[in-house]
N, C-alpha and C. Protein backbone atom coordinates (compact mmCIF):
# COMPACT_ATOMS: atom_id res chain seq x y z
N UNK A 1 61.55 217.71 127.40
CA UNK A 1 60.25 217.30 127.87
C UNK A 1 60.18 215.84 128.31
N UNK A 2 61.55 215.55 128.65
CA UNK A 2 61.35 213.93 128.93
C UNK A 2 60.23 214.08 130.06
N UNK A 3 59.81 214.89 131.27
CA UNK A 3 59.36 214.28 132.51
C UNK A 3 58.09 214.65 132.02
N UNK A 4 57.34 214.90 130.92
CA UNK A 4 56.10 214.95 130.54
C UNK A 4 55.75 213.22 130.29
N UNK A 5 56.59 213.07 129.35
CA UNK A 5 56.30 211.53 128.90
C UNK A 5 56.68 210.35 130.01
N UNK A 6 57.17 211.18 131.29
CA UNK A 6 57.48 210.29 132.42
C UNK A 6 55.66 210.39 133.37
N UNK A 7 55.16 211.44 133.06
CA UNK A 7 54.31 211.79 134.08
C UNK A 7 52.89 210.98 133.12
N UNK A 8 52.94 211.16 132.02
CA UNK A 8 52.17 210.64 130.77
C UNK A 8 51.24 208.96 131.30
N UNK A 9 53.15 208.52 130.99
CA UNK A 9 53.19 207.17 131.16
C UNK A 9 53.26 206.74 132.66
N UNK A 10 53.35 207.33 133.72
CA UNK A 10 52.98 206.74 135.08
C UNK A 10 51.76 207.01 135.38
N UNK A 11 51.13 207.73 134.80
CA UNK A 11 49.34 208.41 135.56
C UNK A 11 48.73 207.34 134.38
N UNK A 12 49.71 206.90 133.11
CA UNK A 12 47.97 206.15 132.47
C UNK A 12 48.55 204.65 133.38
N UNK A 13 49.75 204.36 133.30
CA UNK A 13 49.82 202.71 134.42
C UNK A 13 48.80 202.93 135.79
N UNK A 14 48.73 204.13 136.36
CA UNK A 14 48.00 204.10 137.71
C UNK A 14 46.83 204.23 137.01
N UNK A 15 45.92 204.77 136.35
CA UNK A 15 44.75 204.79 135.89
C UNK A 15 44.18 203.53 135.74
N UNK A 16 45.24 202.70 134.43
CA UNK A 16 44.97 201.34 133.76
C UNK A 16 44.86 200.47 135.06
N UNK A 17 45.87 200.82 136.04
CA UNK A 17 45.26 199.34 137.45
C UNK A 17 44.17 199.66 137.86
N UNK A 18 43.98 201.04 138.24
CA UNK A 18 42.75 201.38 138.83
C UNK A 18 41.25 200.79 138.39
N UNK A 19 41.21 201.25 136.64
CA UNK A 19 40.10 200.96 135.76
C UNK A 19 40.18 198.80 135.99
N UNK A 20 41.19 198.60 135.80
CA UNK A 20 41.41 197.41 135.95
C UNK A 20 40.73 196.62 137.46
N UNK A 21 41.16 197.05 138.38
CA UNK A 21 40.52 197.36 139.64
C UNK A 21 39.17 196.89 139.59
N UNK A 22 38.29 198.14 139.27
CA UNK A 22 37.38 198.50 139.27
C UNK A 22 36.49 197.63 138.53
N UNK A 23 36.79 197.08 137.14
CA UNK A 23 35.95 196.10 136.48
C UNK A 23 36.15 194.82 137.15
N UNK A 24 37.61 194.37 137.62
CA UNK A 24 37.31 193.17 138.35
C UNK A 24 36.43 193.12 139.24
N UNK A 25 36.27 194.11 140.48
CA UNK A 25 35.35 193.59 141.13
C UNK A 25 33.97 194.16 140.99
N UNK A 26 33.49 194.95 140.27
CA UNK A 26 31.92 194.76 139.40
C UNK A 26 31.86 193.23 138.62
N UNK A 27 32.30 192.65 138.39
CA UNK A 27 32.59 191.69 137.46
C UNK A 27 32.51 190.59 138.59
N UNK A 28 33.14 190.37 138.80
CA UNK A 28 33.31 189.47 139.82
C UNK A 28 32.62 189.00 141.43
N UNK A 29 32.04 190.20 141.97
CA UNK A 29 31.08 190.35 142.76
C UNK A 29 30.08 190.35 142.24
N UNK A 30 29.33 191.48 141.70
CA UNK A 30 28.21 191.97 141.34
C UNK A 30 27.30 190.79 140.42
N UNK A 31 28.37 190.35 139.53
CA UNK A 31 27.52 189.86 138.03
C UNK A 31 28.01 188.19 137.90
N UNK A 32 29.59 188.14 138.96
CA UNK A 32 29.57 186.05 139.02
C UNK A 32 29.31 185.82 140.43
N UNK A 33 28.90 186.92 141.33
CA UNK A 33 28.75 186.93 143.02
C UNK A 33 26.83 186.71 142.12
N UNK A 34 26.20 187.71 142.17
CA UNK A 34 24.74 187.32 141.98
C UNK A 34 24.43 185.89 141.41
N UNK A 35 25.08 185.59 140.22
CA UNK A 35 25.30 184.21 139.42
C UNK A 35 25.34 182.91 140.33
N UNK A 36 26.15 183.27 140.99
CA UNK A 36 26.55 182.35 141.94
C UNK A 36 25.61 181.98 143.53
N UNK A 37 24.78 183.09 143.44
CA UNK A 37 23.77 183.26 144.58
C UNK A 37 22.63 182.15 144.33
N UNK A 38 22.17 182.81 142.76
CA UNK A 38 21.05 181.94 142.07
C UNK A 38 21.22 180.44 141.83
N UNK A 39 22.96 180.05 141.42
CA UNK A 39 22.98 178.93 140.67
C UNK A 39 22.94 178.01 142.29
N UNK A 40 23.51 178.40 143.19
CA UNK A 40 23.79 177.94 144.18
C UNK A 40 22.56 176.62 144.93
N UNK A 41 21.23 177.50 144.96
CA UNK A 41 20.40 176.09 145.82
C UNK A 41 20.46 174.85 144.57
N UNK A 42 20.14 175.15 143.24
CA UNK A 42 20.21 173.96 142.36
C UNK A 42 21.74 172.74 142.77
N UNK A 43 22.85 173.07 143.69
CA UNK A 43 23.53 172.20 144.12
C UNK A 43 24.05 171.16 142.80
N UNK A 44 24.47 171.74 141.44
CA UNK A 44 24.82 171.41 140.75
C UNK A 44 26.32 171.35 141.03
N UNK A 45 26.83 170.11 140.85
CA UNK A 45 28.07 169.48 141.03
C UNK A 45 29.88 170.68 140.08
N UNK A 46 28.89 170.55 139.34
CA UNK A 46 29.96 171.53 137.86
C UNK A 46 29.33 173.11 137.96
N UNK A 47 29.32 173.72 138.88
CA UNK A 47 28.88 175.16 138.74
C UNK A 47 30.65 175.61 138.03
N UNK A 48 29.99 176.36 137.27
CA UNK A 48 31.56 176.89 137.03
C UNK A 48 31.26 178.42 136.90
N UNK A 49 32.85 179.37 136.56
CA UNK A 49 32.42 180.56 136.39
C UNK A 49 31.72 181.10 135.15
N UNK A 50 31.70 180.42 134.32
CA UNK A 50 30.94 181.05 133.17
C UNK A 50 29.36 180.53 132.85
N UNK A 51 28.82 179.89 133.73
CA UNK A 51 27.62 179.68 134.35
C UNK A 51 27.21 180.89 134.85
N UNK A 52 28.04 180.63 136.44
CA UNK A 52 27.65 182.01 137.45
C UNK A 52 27.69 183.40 136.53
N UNK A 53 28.74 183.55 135.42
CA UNK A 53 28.67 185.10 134.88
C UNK A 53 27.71 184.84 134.15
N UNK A 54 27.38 184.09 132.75
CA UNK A 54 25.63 184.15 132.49
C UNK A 54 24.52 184.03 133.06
N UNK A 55 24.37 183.75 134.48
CA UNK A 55 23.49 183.41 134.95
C UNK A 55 23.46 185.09 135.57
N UNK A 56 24.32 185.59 136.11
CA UNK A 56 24.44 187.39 136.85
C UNK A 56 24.18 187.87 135.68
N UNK A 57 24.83 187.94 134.48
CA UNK A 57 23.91 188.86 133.29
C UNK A 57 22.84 188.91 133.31
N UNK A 58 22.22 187.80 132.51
CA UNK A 58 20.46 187.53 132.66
C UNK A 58 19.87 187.98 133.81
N UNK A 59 20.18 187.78 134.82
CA UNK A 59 19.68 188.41 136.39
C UNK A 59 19.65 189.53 136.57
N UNK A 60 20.93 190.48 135.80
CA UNK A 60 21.08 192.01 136.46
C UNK A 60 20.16 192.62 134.88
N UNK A 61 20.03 191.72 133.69
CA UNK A 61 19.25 192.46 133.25
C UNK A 61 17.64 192.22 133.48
N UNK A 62 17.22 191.81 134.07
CA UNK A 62 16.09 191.15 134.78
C UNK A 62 15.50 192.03 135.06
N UNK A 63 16.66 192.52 136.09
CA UNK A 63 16.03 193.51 137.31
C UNK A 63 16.27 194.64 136.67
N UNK A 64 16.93 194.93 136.04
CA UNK A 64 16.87 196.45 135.43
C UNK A 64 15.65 196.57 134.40
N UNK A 65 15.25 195.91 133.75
CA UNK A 65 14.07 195.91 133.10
C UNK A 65 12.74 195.87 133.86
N UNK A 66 13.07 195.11 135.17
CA UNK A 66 11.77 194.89 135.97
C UNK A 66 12.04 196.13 136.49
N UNK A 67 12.72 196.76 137.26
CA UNK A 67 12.94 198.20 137.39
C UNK A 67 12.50 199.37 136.91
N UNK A 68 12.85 199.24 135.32
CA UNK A 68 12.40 200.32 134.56
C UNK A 68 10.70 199.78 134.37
N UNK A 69 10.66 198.95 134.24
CA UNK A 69 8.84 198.89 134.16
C UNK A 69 8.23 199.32 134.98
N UNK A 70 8.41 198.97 136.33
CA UNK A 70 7.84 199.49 137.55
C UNK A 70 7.79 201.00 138.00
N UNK A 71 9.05 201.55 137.47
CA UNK A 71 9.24 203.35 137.37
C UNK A 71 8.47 204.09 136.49
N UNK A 72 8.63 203.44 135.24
CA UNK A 72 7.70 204.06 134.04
C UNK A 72 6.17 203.75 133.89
């Protein structure tokens, strides 16, 4: 049964880049791209990325709450 544990271990490496993939750029667009939208007119000298990613959290939960209020 070696080519089970061959097929095992190559579909979870292609999975793991994929999933990998996939959170980088939700992550990186979505939540330090929005971050970075907002922090942007303030023209603060030191924007860094962990600004822009707390600043896209707080924002995307913003709107999902302002969202769900407005639906319900």
């Amino acid at each position: 049964m070696p080519l089970d544990l061959f097929v095992e271990g190559f579909l979870g490496g292609v999975l793991r880049i994929v999933l990998w993939v996939a959170v980088e750029i939700v992550f990186e667009i979505l939540i330090k791209g929005l971050g970075y939208i907002i922090c942007r007119p303030f023209k603060k000298p030191d924007i860094n990325d962990s600004l822009c990613a707390f600043v896209g959290v707080v924002a995307w939960i913003i709107l999902v709450l302002l969202l769900l209020w407005v639906l319900i």
